[in-house]
N, C-alpha and C. Protein backbone atom coordinates (compact mmCIF):
# COMPACT_ATOMS: atom_id res chain seq x y z
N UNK A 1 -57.95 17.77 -1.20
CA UNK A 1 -58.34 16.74 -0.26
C UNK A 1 -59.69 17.14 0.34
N UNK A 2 -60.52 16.24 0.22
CA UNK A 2 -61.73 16.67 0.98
C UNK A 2 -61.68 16.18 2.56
N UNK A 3 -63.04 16.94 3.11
CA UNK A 3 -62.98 16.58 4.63
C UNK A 3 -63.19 15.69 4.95
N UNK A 4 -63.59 14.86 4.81
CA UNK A 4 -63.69 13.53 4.96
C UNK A 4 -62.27 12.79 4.84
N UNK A 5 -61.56 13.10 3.81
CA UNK A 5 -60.37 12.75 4.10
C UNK A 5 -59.25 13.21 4.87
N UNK A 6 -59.76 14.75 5.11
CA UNK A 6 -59.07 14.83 6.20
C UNK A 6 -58.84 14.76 7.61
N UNK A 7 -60.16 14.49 8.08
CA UNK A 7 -60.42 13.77 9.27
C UNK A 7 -59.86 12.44 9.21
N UNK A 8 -59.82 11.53 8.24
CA UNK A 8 -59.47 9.81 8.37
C UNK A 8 -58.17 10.18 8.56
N UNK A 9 -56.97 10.87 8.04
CA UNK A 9 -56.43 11.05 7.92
C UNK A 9 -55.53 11.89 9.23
N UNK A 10 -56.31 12.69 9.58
CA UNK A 10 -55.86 12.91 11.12
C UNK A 10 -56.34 11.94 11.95
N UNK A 11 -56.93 10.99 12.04
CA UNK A 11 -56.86 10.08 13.02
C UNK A 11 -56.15 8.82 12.87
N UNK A 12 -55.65 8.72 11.77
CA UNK A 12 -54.38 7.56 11.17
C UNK A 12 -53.46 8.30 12.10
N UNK A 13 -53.24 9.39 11.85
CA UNK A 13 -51.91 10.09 12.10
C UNK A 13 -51.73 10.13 13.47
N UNK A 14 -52.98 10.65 14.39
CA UNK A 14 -53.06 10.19 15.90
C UNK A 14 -52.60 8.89 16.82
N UNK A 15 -53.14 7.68 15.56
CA UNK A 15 -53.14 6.38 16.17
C UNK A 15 -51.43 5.61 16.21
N UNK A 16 -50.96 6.19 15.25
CA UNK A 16 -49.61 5.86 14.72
C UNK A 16 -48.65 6.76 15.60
N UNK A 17 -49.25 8.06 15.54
CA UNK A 17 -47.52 9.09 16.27
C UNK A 17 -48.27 9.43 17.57
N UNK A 18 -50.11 9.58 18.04
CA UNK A 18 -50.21 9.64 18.77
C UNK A 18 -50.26 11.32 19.56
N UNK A 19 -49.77 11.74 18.65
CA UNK A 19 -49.81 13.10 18.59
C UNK A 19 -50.50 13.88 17.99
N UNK A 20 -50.60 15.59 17.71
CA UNK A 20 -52.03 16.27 16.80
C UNK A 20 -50.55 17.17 16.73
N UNK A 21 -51.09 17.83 15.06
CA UNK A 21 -49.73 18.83 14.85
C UNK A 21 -50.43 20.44 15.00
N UNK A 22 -49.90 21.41 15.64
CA UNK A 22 -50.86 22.50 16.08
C UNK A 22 -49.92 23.93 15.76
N UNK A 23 -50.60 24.70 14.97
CA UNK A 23 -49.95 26.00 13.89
C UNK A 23 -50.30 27.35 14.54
N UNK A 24 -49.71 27.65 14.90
CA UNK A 24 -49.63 29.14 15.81
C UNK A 24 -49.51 30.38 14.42
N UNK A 25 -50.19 31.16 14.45
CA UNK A 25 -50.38 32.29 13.33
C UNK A 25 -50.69 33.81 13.73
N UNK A 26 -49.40 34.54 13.16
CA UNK A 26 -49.48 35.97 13.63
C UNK A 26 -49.32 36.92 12.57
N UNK A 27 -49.26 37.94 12.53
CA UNK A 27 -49.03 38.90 11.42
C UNK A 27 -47.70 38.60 10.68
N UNK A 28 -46.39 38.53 11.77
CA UNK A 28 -45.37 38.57 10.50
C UNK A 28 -44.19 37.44 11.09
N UNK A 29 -45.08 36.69 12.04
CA UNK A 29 -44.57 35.27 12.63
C UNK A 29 -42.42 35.65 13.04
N UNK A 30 -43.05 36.88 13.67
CA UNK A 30 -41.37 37.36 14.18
C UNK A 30 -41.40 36.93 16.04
N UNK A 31 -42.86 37.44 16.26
CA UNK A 31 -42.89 37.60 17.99
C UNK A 31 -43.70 36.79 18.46
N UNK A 32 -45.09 36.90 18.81
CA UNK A 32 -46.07 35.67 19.18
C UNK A 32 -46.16 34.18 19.08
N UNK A 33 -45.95 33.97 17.37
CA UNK A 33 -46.45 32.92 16.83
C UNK A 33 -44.98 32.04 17.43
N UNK A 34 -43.93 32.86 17.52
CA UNK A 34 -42.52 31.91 17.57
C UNK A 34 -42.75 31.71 19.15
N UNK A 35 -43.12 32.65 19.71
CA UNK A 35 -42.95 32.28 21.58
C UNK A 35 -43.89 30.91 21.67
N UNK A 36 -45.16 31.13 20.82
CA UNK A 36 -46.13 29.58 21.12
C UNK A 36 -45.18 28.81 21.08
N UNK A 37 -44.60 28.78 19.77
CA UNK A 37 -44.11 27.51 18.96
C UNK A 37 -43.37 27.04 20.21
N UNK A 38 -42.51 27.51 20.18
CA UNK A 38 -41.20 27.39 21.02
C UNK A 38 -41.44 26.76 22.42
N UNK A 39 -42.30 27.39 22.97
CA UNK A 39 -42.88 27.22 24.77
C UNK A 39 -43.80 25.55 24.32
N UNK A 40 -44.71 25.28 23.38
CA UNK A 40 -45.51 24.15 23.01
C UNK A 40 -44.30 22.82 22.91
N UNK A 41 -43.31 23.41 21.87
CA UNK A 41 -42.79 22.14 22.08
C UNK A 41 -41.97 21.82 22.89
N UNK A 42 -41.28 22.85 23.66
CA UNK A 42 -40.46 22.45 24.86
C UNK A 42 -41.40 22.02 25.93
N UNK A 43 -42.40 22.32 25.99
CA UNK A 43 -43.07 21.68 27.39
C UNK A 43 -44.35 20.61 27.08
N UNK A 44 -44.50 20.08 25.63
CA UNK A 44 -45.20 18.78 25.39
C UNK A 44 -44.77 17.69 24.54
N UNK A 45 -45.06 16.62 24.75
CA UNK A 45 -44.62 15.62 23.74
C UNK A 45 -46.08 14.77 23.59
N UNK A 46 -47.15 15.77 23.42
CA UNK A 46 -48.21 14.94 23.08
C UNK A 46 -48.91 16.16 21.63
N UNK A 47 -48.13 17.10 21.31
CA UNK A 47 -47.84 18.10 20.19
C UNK A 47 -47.08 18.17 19.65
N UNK A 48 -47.06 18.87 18.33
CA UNK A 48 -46.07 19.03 17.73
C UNK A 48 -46.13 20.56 16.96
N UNK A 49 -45.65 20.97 17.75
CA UNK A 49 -45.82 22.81 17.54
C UNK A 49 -45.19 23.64 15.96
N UNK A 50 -45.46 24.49 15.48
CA UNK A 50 -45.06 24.86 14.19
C UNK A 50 -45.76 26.38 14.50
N UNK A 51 -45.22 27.57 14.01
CA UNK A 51 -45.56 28.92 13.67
C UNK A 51 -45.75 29.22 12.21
N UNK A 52 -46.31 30.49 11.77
CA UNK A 52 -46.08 31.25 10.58
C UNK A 52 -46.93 32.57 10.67
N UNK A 53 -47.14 33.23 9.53
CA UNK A 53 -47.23 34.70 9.63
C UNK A 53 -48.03 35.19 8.43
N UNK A 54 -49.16 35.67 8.56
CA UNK A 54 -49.98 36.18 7.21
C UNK A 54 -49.12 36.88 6.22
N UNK A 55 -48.16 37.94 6.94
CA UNK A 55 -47.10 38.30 5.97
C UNK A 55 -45.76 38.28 6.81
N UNK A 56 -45.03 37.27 6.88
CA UNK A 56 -43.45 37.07 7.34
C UNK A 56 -42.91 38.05 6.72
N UNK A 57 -42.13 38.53 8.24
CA UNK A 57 -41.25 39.52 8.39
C UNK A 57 -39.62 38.95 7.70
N UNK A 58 -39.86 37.36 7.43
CA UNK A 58 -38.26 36.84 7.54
C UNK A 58 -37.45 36.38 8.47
N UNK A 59 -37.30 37.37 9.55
CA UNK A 59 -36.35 36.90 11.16
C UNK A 59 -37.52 37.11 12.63
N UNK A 60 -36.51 36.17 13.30
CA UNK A 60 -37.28 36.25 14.45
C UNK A 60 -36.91 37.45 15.11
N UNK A 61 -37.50 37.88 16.27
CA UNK A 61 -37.55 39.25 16.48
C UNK A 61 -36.33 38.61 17.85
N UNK A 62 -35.13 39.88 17.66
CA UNK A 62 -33.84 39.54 18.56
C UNK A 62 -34.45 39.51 20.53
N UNK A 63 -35.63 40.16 20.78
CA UNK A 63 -36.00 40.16 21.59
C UNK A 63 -36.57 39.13 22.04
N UNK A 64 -36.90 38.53 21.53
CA UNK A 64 -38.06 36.94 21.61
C UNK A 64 -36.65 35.94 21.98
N UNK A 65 -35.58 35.82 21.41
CA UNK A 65 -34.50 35.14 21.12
C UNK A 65 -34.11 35.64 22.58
N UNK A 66 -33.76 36.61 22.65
CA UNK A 66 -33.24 36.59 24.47
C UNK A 66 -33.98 36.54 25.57
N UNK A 67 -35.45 36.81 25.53
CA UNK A 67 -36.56 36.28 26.95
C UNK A 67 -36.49 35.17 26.30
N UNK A 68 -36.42 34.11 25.63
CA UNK A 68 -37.18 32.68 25.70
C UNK A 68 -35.49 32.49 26.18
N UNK A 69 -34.05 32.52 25.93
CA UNK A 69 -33.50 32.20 25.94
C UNK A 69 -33.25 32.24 27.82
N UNK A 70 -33.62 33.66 28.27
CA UNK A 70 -34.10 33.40 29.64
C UNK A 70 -34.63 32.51 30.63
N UNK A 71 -35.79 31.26 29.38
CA UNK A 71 -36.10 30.46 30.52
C UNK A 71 -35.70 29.43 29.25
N UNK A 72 -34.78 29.35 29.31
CA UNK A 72 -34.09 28.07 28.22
C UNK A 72 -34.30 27.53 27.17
N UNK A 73 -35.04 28.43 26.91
CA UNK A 73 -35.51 27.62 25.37
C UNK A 73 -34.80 28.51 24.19
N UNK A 74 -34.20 27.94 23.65
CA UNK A 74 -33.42 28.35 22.67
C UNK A 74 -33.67 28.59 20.87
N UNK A 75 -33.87 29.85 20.38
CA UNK A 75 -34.51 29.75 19.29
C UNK A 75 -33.80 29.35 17.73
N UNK A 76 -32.69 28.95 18.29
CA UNK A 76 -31.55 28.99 17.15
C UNK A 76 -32.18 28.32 15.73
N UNK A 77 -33.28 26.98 16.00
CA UNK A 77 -33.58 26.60 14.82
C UNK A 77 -34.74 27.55 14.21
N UNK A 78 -35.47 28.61 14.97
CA UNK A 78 -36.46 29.08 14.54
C UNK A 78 -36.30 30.19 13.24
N UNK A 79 -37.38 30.30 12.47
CA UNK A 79 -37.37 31.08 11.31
C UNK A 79 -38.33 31.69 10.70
N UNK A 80 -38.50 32.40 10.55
CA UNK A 80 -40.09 33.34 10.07
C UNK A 80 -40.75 32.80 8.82
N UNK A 81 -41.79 32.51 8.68
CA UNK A 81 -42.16 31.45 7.88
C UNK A 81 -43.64 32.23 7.54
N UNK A 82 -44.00 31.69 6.15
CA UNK A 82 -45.23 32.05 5.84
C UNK A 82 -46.34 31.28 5.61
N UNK A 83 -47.84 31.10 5.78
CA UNK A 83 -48.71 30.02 5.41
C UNK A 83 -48.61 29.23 4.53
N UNK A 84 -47.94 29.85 3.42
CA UNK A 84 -48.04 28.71 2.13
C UNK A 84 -47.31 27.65 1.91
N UNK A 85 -46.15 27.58 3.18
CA UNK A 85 -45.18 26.32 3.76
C UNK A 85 -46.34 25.39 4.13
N UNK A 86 -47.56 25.67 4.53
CA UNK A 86 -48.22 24.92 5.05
C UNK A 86 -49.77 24.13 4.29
N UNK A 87 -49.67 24.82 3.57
CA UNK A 87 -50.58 24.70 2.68
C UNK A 87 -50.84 23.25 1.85
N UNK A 88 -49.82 22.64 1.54
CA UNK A 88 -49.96 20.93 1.40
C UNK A 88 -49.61 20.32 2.47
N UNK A 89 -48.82 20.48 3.96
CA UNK A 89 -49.37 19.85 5.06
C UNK A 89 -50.72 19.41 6.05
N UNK A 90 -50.43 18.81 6.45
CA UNK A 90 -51.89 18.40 7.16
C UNK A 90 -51.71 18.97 8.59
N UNK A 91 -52.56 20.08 9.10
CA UNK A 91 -52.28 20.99 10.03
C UNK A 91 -53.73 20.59 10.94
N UNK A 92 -53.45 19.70 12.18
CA UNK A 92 -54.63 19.62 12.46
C UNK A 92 -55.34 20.44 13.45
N UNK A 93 -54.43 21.34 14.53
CA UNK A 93 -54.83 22.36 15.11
C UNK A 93 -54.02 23.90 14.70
N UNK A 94 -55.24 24.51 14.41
CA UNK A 94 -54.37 26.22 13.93
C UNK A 94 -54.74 27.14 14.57
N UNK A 95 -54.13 28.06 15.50
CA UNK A 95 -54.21 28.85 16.28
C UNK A 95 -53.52 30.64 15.73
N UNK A 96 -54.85 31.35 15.99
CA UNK A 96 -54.37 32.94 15.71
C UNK A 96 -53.85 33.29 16.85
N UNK A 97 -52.99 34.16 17.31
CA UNK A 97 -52.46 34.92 17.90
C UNK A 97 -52.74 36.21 18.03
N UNK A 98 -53.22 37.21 16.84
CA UNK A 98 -53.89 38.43 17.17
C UNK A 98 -54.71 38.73 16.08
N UNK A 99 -55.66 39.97 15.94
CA UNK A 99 -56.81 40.10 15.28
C UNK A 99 -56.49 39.98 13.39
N UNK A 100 -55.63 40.24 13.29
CA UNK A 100 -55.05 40.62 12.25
C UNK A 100 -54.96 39.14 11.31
N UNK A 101 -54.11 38.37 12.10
CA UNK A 101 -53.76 36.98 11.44
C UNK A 101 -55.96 36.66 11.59
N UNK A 102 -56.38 36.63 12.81
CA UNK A 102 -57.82 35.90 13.06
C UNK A 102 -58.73 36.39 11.53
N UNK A 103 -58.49 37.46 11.47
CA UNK A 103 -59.42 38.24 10.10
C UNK A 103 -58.52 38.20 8.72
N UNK A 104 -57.65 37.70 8.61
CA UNK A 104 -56.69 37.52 7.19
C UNK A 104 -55.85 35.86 7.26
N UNK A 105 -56.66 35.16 7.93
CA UNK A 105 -56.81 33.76 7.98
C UNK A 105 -56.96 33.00 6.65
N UNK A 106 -56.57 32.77 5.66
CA UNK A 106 -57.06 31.83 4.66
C UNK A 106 -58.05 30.40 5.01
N UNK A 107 -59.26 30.70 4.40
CA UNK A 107 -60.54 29.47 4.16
C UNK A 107 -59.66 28.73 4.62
N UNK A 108 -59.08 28.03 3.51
CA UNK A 108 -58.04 26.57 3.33
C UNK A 108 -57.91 26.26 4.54
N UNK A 109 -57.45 26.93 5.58
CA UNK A 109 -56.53 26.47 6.58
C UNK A 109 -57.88 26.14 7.90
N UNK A 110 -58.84 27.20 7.81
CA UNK A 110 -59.83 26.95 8.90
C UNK A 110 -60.84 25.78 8.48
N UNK A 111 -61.17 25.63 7.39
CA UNK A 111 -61.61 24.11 6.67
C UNK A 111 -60.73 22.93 7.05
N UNK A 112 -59.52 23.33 7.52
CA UNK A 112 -58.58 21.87 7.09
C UNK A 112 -58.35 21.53 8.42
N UNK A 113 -58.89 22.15 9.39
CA UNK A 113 -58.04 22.10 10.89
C UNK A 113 -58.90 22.68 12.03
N UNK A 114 -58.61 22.41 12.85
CA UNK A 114 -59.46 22.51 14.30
C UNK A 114 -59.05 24.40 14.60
N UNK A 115 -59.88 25.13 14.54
CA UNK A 115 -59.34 26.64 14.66
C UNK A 115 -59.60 27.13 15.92
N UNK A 116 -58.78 28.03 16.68
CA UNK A 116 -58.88 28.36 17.92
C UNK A 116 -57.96 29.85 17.90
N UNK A 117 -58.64 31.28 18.61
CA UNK A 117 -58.07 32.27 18.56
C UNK A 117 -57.62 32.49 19.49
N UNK A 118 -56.18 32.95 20.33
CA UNK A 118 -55.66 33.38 21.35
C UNK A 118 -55.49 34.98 21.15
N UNK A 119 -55.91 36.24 21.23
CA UNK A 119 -55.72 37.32 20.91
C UNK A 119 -54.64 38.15 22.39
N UNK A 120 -53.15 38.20 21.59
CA UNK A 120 -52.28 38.59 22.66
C UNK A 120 -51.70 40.19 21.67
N UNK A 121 -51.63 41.05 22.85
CA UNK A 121 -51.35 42.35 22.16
C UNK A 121 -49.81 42.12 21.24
N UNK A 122 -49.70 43.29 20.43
CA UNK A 122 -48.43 43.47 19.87
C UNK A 122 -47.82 44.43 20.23
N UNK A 123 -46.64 43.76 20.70
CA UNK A 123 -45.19 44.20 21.42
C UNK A 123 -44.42 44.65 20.87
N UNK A 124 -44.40 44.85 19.35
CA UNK A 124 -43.19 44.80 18.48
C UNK A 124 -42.89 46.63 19.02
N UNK A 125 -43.13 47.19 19.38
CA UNK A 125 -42.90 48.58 19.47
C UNK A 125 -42.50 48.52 20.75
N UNK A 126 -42.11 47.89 21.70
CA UNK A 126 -41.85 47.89 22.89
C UNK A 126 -40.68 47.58 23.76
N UNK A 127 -40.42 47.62 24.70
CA UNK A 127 -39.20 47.33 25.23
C UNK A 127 -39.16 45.92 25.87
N UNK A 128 -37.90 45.25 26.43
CA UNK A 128 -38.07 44.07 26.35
C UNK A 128 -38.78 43.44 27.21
N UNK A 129 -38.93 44.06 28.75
CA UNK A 129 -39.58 44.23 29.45
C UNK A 129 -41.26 43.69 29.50
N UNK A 130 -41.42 43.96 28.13
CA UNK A 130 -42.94 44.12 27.42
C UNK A 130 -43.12 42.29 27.17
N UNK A 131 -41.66 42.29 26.47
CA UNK A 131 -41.80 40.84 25.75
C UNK A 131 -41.62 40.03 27.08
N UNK A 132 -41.34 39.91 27.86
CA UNK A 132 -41.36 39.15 29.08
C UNK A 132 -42.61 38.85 29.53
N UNK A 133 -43.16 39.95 29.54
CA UNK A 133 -44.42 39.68 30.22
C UNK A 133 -45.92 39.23 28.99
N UNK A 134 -45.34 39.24 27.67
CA UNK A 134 -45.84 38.53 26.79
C UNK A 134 -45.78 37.25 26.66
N UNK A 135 -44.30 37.14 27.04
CA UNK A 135 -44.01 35.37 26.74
C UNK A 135 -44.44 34.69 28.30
N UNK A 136 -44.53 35.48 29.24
CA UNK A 136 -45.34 34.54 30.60
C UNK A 136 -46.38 34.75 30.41
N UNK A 137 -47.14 35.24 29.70
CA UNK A 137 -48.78 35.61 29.61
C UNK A 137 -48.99 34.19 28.31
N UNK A 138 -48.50 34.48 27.53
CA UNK A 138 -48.63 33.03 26.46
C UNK A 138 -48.38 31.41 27.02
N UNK A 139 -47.07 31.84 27.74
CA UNK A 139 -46.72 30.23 28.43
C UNK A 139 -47.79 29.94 29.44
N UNK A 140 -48.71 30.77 30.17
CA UNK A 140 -49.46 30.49 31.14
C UNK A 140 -51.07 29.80 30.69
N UNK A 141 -51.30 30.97 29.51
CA UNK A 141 -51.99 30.26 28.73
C UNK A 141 -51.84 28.42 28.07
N UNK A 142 -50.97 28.57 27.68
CA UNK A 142 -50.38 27.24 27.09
C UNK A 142 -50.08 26.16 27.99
N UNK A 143 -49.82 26.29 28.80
CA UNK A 143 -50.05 25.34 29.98
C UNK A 143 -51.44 25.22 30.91
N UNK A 144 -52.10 26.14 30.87
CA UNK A 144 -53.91 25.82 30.79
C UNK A 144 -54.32 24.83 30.13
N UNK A 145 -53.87 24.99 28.71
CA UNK A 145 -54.76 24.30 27.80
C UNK A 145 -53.97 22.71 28.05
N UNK A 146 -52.49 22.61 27.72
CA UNK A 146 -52.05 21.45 27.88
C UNK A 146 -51.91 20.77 29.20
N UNK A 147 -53.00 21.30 30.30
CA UNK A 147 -53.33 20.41 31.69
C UNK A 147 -54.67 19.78 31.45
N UNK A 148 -55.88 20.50 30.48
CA UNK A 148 -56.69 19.28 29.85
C UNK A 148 -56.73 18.49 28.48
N UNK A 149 -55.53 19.53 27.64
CA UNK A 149 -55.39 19.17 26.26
C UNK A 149 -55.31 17.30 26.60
N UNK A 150 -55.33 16.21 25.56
CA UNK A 150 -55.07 14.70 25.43
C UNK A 150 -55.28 14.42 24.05
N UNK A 151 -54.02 13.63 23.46
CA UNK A 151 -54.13 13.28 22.25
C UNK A 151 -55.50 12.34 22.08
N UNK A 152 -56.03 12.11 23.31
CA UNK A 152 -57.36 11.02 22.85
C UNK A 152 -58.74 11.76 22.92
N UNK A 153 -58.39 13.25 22.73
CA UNK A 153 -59.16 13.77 22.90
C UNK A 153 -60.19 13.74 21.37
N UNK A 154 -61.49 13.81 21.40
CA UNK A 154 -61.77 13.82 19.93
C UNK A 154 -61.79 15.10 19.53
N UNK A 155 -62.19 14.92 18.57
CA UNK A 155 -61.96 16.44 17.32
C UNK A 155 -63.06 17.86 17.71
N UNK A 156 -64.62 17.31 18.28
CA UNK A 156 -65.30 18.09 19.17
C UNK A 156 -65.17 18.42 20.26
N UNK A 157 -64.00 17.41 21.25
CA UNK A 157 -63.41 17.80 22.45
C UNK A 157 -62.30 18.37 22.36
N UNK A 158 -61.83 18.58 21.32
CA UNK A 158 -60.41 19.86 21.12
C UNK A 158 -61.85 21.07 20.41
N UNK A 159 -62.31 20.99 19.75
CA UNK A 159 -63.53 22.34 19.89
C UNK A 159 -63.49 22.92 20.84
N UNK A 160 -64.11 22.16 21.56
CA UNK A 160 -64.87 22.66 23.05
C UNK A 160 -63.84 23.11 23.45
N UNK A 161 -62.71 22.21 23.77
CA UNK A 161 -61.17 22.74 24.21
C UNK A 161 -60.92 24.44 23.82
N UNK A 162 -60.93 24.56 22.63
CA UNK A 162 -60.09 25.46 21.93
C UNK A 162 -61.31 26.86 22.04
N UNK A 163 -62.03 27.17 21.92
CA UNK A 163 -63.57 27.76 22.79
C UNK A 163 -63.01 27.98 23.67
N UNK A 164 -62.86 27.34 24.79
CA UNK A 164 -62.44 27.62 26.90
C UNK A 164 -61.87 28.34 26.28
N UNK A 165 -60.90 28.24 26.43
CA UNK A 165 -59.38 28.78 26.13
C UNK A 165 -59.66 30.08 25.35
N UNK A 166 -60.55 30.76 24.32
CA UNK A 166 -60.33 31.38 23.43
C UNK A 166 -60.09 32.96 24.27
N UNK A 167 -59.30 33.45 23.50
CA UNK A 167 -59.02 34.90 24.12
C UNK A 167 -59.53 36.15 23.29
């Protein structure tokens, strides 16, 4: 698909659902990428949140599953997933999570989609304690962006957007 078509094509998709679909990306889409997901779609209905992992681990990390479950969000449908699920979708905002996914990013995906880096440390070695204060450091972020984020926003004003915001 060329760009041109994929711009017409994300703005069909805007005008109709009104919404932008936005891809959270981490090393092994167990810890970070699932807290976005998870916190994005429980607290917007002008997104539609999705994770994955340069190299998926497979499961979500049991720690992530009990702090999110802390402030109610429940991960039961979530699942460790890899880019190439995504690869014939139309992904119109894609977001890194740490240096690793930002520098082992596939072309494809930063060509196809509005790119924006959030760089949050990795916890996976840590106690849970750690992940708490990961997943309020992400949700705080994420509610920054979705107090000026707007689906009528255009495609250079989610730029600019996704820039502020960059970590």
């Amino acid at each position: 698909m060329s760009f041109p078509e994929i711009v017409v094509q994300r703005r069909v998709r805007l005008l109709t659902e009104n919404r932008r679909s936005i891809l959270f990306i981490c090393t092994a889409n167990s810890i970070r990428s699932q807290i976005a997901e998870a916190i994005v779609n429980a607290k917007s209905d002008q997104l539609i949140a999705y994770s994955a992992g340069i190299r998926p681990v497979g499961f979500v990390d049991g720690r992530v599953v009990d702090v999110m479950a802390e402030i109610g969000i429940s991960m039961d449908s979530h699942e460790s997933k890899g880019l190439d699920e995504f690869k014939d979708k139309q992904v119109d905002i894609s977001i890194t999570m740490c240096g690793t996914a930002y520098a082992q990013c596939p072309y494809w995906l930063y060509d196809s989609s509005l790119s924006g880096h959030w760089g949050f440390k990795d916890v996976s070695r840590k106690g849970k304690s750690a992940f708490r204060h990961l997943r309020d450091q992400i949700q705080v972020h994420i509610q920054k962006f979705l107090v000026e984020y707007s689906p009528e926003l255009t495609d250079e004003e989610v730029k600019a957007l996704l820039r502020k915001h960059m970590l």
